[in-house]
PDB file of N, CA and C in Angstrom:
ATOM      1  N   UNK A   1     -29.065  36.654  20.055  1.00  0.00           N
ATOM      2  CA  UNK A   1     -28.375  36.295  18.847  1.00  0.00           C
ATOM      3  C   UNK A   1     -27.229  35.340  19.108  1.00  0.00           C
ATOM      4  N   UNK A   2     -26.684  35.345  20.225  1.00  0.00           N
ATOM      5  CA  UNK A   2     -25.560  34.239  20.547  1.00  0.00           C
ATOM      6  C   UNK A   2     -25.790  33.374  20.290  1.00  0.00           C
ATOM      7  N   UNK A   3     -27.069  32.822  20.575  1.00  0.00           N
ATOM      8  CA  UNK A   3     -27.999  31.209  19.948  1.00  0.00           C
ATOM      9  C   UNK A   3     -27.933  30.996  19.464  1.00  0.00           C
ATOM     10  N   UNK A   4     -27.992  32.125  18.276  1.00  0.00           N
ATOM     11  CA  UNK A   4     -28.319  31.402  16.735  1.00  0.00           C
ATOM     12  C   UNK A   4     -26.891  31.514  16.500  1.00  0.00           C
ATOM     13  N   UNK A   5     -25.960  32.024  16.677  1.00  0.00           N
ATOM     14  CA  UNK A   5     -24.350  31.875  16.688  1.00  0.00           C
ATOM     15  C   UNK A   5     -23.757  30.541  17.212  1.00  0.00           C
ATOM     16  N   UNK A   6     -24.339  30.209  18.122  1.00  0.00           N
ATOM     17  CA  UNK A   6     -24.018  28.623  18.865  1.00  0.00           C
ATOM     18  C   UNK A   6     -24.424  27.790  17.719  1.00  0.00           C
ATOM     19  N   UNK A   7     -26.219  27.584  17.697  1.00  0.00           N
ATOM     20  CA  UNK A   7     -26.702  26.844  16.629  1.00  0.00           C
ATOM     21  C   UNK A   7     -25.534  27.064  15.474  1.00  0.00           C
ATOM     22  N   UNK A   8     -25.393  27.866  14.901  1.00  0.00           N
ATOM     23  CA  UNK A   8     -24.317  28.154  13.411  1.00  0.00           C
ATOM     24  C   UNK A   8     -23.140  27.142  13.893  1.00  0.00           C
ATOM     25  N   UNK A   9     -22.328  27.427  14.990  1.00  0.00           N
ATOM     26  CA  UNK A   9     -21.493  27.136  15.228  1.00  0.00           C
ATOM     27  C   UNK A   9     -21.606  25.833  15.224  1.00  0.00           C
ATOM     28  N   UNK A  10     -22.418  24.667  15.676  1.00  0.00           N
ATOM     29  CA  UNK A  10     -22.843  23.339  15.933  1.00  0.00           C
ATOM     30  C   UNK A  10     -23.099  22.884  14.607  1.00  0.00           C
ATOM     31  N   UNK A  11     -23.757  23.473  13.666  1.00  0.00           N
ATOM     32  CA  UNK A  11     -24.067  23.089  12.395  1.00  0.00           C
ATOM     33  C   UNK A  11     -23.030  22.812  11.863  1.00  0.00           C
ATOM     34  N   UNK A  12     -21.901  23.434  12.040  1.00  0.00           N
ATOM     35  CA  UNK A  12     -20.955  23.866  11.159  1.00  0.00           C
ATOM     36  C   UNK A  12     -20.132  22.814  11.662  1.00  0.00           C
ATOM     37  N   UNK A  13     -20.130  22.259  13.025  1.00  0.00           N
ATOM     38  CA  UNK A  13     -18.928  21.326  13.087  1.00  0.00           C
ATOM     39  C   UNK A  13     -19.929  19.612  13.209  1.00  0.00           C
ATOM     40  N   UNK A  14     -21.224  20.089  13.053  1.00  0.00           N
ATOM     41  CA  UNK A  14     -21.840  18.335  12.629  1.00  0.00           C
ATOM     42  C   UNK A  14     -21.367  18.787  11.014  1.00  0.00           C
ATOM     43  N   UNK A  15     -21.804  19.173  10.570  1.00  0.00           N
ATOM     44  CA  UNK A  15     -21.138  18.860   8.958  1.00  0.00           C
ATOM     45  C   UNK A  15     -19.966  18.284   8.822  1.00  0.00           C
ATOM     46  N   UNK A  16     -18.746  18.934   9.746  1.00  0.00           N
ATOM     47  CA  UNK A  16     -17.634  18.558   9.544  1.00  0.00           C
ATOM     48  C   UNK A  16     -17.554  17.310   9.669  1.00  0.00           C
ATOM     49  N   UNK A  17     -18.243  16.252  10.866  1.00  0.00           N
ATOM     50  CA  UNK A  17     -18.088  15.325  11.198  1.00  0.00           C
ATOM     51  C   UNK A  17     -18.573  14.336  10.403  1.00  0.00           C
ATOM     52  N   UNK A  18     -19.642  14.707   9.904  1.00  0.00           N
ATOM     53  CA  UNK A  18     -20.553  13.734   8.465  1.00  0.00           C
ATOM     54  C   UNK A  18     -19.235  13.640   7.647  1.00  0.00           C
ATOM     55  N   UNK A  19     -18.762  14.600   6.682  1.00  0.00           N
ATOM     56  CA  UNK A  19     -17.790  14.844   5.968  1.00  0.00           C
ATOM     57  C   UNK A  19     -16.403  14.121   6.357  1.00  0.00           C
ATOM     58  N   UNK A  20     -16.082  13.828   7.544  1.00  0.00           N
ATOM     59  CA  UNK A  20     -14.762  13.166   8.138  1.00  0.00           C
ATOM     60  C   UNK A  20     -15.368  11.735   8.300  1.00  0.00           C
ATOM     61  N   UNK A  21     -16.429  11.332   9.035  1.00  0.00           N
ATOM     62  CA  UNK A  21     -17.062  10.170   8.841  1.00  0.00           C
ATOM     63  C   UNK A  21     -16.801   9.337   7.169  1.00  0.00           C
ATOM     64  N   UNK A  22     -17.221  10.027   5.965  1.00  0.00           N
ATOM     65  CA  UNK A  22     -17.634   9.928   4.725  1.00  0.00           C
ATOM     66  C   UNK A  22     -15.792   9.339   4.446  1.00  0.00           C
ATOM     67  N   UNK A  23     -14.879  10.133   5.191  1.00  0.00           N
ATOM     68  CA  UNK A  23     -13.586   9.797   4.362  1.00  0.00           C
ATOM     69  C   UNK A  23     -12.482   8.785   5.070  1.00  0.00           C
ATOM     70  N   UNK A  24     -11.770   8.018   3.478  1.00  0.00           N
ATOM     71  CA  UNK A  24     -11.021   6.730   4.304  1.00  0.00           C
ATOM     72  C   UNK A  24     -10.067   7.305   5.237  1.00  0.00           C
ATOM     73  N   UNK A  25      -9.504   6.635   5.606  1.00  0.00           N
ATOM     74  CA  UNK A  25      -8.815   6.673   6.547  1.00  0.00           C
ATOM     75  C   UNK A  25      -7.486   7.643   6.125  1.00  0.00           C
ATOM     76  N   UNK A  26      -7.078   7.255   4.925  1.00  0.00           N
ATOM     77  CA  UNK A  26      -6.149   7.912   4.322  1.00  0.00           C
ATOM     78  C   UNK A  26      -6.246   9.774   4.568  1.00  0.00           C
ATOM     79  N   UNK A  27      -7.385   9.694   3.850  1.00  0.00           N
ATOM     80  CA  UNK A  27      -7.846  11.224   3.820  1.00  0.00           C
ATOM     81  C   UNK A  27      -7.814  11.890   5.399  1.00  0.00           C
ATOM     82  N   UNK A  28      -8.924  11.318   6.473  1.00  0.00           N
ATOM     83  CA  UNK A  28      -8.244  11.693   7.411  1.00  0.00           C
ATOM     84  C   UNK A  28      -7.193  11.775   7.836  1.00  0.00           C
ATOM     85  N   UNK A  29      -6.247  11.042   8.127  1.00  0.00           N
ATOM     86  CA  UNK A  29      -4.749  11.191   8.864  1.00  0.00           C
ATOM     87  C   UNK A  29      -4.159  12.370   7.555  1.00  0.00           C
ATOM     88  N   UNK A  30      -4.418  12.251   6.574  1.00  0.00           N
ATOM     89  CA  UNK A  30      -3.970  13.828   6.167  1.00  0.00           C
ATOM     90  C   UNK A  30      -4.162  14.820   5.923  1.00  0.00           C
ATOM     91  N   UNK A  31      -5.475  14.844   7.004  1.00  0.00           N
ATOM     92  CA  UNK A  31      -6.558  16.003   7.158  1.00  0.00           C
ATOM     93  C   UNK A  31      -5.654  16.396   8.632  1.00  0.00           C
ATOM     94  N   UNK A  32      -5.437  15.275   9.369  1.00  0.00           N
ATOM     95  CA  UNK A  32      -4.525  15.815  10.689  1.00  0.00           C
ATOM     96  C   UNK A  32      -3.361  16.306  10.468  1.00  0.00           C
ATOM     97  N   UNK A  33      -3.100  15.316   9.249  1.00  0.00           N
ATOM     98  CA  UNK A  33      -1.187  16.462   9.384  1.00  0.00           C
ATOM     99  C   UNK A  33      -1.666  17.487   8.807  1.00  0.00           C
ATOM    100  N   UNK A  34      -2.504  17.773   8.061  1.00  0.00           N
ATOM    101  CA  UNK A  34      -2.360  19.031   7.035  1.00  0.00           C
ATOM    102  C   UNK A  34      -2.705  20.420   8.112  1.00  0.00           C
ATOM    103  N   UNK A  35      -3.851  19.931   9.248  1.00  0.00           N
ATOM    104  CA  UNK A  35      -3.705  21.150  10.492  1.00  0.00           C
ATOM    105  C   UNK A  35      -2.849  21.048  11.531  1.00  0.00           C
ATOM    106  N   UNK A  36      -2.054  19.693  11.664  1.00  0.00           N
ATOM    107  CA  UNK A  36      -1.135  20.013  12.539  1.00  0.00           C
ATOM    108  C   UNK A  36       0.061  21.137  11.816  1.00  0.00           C
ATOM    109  N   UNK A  37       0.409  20.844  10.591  1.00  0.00           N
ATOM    110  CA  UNK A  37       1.340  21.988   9.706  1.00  0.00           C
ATOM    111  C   UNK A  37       1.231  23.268   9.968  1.00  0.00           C
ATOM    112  N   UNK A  38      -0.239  23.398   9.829  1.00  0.00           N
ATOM    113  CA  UNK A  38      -0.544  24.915   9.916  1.00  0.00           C
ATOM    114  C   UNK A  38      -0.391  25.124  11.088  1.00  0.00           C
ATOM    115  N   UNK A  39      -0.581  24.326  12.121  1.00  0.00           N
ATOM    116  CA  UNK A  39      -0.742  25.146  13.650  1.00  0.00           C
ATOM    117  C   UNK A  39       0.628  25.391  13.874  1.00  0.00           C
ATOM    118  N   UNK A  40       2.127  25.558  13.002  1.00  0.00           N
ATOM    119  CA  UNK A  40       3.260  25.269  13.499  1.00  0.00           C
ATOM    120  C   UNK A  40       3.398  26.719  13.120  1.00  0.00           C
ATOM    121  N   UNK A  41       4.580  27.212  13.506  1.00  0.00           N
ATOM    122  CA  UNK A  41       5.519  28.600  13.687  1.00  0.00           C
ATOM    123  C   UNK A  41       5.738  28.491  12.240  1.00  0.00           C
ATOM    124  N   UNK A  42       5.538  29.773  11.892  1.00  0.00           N
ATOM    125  CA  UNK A  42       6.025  30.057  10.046  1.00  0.00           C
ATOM    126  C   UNK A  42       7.548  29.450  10.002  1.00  0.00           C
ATOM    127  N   UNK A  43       8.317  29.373  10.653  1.00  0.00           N
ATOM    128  CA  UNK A  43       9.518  28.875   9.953  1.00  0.00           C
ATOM    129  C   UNK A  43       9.547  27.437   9.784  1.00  0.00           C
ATOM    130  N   UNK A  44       8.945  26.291  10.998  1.00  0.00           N
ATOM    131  CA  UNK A  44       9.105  25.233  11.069  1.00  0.00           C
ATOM    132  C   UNK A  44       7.780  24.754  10.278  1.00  0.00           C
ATOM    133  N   UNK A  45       7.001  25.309   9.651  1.00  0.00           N
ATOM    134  CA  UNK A  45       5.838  25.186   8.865  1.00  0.00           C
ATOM    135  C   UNK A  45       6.272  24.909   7.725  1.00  0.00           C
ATOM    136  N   UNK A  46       7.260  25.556   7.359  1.00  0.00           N
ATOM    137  CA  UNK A  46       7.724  25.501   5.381  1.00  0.00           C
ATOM    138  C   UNK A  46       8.901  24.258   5.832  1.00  0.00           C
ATOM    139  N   UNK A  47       9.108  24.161   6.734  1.00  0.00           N
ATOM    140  CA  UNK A  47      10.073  22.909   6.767  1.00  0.00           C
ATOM    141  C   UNK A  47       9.553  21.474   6.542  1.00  0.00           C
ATOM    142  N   UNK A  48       8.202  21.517   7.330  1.00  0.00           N
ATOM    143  CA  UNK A  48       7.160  20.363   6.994  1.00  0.00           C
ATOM    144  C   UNK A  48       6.642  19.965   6.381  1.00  0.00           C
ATOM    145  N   UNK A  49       6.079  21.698   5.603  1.00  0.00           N
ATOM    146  CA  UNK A  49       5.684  21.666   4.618  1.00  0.00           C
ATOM    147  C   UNK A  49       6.117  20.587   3.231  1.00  0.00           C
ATOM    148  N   UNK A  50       7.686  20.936   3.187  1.00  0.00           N
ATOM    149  CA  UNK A  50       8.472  20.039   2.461  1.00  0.00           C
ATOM    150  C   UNK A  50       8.712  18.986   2.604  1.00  0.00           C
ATOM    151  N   UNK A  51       8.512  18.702   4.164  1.00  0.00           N
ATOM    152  CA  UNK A  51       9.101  17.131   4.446  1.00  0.00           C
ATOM    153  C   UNK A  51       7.946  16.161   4.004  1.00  0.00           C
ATOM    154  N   UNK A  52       6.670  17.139   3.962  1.00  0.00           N
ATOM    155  CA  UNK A  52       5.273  16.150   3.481  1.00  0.00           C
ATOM    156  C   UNK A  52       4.959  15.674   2.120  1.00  0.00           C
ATOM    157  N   UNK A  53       5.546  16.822   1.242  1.00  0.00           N
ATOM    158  CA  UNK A  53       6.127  16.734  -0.507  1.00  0.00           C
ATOM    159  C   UNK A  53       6.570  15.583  -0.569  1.00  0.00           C
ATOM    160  N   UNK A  54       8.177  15.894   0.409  1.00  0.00           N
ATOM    161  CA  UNK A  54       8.933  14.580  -0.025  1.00  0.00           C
ATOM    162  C   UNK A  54       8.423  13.345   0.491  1.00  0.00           C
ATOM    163  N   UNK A  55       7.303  12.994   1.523  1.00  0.00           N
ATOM    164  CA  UNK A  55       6.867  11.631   1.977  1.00  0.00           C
ATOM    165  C   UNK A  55       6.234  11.628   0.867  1.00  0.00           C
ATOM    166  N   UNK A  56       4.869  12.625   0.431  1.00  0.00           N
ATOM    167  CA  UNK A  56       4.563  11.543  -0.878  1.00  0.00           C
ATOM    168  C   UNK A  56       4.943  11.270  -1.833  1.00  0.00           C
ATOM    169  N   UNK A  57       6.183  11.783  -2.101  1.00  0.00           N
ATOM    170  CA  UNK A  57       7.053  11.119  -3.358  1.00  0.00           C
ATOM    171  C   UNK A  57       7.940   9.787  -3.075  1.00  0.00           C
ATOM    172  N   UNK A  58       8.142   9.915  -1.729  1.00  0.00           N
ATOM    173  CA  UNK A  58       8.348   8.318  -1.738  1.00  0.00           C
ATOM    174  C   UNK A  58       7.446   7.669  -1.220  1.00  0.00           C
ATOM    175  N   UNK A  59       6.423   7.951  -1.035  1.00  0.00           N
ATOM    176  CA  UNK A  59       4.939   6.719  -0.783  1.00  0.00           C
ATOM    177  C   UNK A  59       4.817   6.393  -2.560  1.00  0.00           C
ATOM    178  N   UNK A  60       4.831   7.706  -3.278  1.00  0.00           N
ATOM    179  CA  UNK A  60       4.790   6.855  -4.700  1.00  0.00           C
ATOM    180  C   UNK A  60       5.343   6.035  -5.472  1.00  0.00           C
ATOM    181  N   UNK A  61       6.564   6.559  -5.443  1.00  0.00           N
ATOM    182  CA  UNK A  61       7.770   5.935  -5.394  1.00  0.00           C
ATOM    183  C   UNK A  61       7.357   3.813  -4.986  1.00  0.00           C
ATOM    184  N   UNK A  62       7.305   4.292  -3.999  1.00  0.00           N
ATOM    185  CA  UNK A  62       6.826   2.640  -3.083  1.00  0.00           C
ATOM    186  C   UNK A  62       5.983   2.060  -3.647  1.00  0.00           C
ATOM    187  N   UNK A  63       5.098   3.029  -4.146  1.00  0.00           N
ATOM    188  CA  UNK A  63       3.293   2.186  -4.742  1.00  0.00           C
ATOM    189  C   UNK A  63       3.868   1.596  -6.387  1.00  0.00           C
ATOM    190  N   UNK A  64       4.837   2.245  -6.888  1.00  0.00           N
ATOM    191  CA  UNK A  64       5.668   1.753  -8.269  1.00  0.00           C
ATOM    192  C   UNK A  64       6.488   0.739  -7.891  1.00  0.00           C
ATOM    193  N   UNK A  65       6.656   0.617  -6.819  1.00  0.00           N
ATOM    194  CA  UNK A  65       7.714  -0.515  -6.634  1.00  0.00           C
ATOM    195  C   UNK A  65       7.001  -1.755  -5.872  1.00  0.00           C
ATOM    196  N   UNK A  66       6.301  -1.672  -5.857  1.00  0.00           N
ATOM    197  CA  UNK A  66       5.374  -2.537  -5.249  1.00  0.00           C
ATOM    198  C   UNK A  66       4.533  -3.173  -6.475  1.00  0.00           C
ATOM    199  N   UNK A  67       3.853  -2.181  -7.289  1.00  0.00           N
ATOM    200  CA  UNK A  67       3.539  -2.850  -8.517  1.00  0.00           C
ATOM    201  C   UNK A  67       4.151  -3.687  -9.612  1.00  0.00           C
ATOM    202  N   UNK A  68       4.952  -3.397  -9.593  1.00  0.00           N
ATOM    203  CA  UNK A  68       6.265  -3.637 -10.458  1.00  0.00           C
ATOM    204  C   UNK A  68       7.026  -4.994  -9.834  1.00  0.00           C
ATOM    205  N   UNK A  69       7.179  -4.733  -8.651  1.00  0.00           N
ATOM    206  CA  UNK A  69       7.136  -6.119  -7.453  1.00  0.00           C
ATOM    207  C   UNK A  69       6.057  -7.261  -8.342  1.00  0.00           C
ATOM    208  N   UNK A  70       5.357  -6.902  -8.028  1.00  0.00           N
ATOM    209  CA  UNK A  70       3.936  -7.884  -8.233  1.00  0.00           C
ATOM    210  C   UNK A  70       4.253  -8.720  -9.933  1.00  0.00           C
ATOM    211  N   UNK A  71       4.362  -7.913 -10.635  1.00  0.00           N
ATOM    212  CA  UNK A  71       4.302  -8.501 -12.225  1.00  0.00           C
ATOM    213  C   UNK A  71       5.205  -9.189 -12.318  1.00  0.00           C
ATOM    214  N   UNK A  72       6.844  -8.841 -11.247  1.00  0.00           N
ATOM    215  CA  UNK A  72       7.911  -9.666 -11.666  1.00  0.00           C
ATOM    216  C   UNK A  72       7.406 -11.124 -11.033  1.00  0.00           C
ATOM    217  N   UNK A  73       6.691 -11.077  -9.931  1.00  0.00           N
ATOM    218  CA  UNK A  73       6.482 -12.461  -8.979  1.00  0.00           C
ATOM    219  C   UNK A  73       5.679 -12.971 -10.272  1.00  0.00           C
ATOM    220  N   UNK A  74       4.836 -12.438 -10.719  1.00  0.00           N
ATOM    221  CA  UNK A  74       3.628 -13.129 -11.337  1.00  0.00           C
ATOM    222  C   UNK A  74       4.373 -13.708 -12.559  1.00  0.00           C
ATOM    223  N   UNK A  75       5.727 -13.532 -13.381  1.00  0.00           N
ATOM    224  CA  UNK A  75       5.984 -13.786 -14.040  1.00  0.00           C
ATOM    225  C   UNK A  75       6.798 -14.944 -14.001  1.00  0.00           C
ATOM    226  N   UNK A  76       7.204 -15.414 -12.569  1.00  0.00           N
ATOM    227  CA  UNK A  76       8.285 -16.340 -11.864  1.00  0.00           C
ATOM    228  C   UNK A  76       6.881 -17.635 -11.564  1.00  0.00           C
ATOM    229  N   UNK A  77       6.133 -16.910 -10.912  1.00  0.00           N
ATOM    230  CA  UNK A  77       4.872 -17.968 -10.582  1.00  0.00           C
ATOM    231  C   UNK A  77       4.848 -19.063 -11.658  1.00  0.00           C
ATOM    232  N   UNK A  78       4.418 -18.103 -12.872  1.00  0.00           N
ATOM    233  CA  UNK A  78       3.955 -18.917 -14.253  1.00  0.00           C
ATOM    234  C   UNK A  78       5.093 -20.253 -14.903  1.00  0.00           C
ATOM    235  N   UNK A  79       6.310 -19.307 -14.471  1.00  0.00           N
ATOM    236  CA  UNK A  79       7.911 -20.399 -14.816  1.00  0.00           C
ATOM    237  C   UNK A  79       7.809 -21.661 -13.648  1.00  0.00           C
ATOM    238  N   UNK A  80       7.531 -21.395 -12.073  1.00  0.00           N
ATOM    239  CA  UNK A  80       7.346 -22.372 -11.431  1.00  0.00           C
ATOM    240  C   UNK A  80       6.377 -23.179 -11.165  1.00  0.00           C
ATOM    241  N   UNK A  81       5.084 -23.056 -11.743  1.00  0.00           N
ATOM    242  CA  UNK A  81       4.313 -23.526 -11.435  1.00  0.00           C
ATOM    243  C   UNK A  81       4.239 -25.261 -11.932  1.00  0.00           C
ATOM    244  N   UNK A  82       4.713 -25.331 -13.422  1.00  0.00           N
ATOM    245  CA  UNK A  82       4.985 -26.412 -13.662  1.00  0.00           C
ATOM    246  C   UNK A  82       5.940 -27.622 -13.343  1.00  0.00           C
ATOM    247  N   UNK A  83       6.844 -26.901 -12.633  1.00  0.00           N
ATOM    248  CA  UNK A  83       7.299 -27.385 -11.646  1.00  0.00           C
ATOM    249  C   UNK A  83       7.220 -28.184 -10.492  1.00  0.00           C
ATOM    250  N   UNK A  84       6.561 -26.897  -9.499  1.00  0.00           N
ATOM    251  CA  UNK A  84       5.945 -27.745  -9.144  1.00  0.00           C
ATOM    252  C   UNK A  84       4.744 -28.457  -8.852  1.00  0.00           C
ATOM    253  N   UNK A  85       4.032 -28.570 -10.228  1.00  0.00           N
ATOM    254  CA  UNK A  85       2.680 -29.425 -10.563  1.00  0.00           C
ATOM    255  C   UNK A  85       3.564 -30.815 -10.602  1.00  0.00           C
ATOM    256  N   UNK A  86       4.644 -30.690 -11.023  1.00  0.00           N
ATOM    257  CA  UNK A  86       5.562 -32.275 -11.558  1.00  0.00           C
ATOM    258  C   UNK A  86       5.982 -32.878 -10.427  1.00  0.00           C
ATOM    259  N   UNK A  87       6.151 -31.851  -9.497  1.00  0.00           N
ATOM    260  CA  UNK A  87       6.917 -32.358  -8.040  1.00  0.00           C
ATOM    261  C   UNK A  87       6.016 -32.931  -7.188  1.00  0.00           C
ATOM    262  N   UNK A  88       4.810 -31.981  -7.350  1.00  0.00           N
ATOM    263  CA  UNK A  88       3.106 -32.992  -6.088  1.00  0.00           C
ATOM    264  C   UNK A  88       3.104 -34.250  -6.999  1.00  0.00           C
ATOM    265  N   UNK A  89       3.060 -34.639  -8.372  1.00  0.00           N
ATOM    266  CA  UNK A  89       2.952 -35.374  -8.711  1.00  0.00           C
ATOM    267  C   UNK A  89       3.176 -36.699  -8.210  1.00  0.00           C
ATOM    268  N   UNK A  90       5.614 -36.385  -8.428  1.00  0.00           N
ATOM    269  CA  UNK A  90       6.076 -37.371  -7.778  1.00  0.00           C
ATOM    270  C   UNK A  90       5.770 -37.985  -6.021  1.00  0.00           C
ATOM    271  N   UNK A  91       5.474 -36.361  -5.506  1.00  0.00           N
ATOM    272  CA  UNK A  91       5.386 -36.690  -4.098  1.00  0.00           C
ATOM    273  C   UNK A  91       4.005 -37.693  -3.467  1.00  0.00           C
ATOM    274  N   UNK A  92       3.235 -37.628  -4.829  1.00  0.00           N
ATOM    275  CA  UNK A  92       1.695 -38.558  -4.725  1.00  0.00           C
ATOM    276  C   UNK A  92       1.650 -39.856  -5.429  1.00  0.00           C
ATOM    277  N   UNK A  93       3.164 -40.277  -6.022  1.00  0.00           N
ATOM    278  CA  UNK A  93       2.630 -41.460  -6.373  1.00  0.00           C
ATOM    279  C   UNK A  93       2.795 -41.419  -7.641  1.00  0.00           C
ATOM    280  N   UNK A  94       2.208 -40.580  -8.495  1.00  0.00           N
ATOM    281  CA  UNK A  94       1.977 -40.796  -9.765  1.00  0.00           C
ATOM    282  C   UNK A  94       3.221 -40.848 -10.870  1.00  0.00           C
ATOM    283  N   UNK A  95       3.049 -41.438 -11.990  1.00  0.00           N
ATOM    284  CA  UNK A  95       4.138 -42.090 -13.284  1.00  0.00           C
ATOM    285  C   UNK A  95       4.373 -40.710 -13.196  1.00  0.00           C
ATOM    286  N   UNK A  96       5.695 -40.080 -14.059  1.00  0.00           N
ATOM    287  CA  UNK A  96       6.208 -38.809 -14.237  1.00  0.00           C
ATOM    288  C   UNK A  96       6.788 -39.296 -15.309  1.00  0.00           C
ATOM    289  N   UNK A  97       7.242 -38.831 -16.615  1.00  0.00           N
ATOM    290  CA  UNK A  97       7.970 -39.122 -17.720  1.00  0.00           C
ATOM    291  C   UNK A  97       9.359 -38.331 -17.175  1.00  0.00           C
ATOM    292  N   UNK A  98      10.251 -38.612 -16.219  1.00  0.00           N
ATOM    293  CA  UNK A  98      11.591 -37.944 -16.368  1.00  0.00           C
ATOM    294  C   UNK A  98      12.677 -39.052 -16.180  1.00  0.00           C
ATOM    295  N   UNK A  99      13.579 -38.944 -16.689  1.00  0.00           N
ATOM    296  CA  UNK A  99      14.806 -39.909 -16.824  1.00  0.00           C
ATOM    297  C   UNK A  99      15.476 -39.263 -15.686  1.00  0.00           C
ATOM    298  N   UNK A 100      15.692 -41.243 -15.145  1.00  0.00           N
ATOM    299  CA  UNK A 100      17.019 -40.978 -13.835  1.00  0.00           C
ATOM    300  C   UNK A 100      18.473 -40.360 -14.033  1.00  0.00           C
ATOM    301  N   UNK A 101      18.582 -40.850 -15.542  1.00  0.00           N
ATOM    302  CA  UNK A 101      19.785 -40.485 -16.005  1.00  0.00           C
ATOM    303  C   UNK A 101      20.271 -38.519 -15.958  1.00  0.00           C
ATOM    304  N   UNK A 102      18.901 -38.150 -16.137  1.00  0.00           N
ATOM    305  CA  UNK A 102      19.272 -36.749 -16.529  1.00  0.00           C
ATOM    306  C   UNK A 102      19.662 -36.251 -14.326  1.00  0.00           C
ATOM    307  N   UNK A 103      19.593 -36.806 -13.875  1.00  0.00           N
ATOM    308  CA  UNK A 103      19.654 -36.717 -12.070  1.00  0.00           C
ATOM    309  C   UNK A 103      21.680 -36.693 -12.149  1.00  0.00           C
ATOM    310  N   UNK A 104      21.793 -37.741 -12.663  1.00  0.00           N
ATOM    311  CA  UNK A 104      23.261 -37.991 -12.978  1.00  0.00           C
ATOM    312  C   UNK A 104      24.063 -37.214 -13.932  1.00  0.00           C
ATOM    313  N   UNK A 105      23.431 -36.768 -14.432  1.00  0.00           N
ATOM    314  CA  UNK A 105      24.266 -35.909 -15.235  1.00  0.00           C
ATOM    315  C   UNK A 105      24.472 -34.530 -14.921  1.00  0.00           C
ATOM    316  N   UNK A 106      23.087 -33.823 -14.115  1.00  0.00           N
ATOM    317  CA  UNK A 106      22.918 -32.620 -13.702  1.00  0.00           C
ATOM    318  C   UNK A 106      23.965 -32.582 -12.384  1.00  0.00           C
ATOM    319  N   UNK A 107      24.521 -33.943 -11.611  1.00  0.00           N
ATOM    320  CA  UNK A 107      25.300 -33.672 -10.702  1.00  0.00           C
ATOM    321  C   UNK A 107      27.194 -33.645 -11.333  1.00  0.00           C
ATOM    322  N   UNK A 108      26.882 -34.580 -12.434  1.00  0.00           N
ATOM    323  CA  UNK A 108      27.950 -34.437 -13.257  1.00  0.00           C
ATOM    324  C   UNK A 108      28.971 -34.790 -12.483  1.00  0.00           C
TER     325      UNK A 108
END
């Protein structure tokens, strides 16, 4: 019967490996902390426990600020772009409708 206890036992950790294979990367590395936690001493366990709470509240935290990042650029893009479409212009040569005068005045 040990055999078929081995066999069990082998089954049981190819599954695991299909199943860890199957997941991103993300999921693993917090498949490792989540048993490194447990393998810790009950006191320093609830300490980690918490310190892992608080990382993903500021990984979220980050993923909002990062998004939020993004819309402000995208909104600056749209203000500069015409810009500088006007500036390759001058730098290629081409007529531009802008007065020299307004150069002189902006230095004032």
């Amino acid at each position: 019967m040990i055999v078929g206890v081995e066999q069990d036992s082998l089954a049981i950790k190819y599954d695991k490996r299909i199943a860890i294979n199957k997941m991103t990367d993300k999921q693993v590395f917090e498949l490792k902390i989540y048993n490194t936690i447990n393998g810790m001493d009950e006191e320093v366990r609830s300490k980690f426990k918490a310190l892992a709470l608080i990382s993903d509240d500021l990984a979220k935290i980050s993923e909002d600020h990062d998004e939020e990042t993004r819309k402000v650029e995208i909104e600056f893009e749209k203000k500069f772009k015409p810009i500088y479409d006007l500036r390759s212009k001058i730098i290629q040569g081409e007529q531009v409708d802008i007065e020299a005068s307004e150069y002189d005045t902006r230095l004032g």
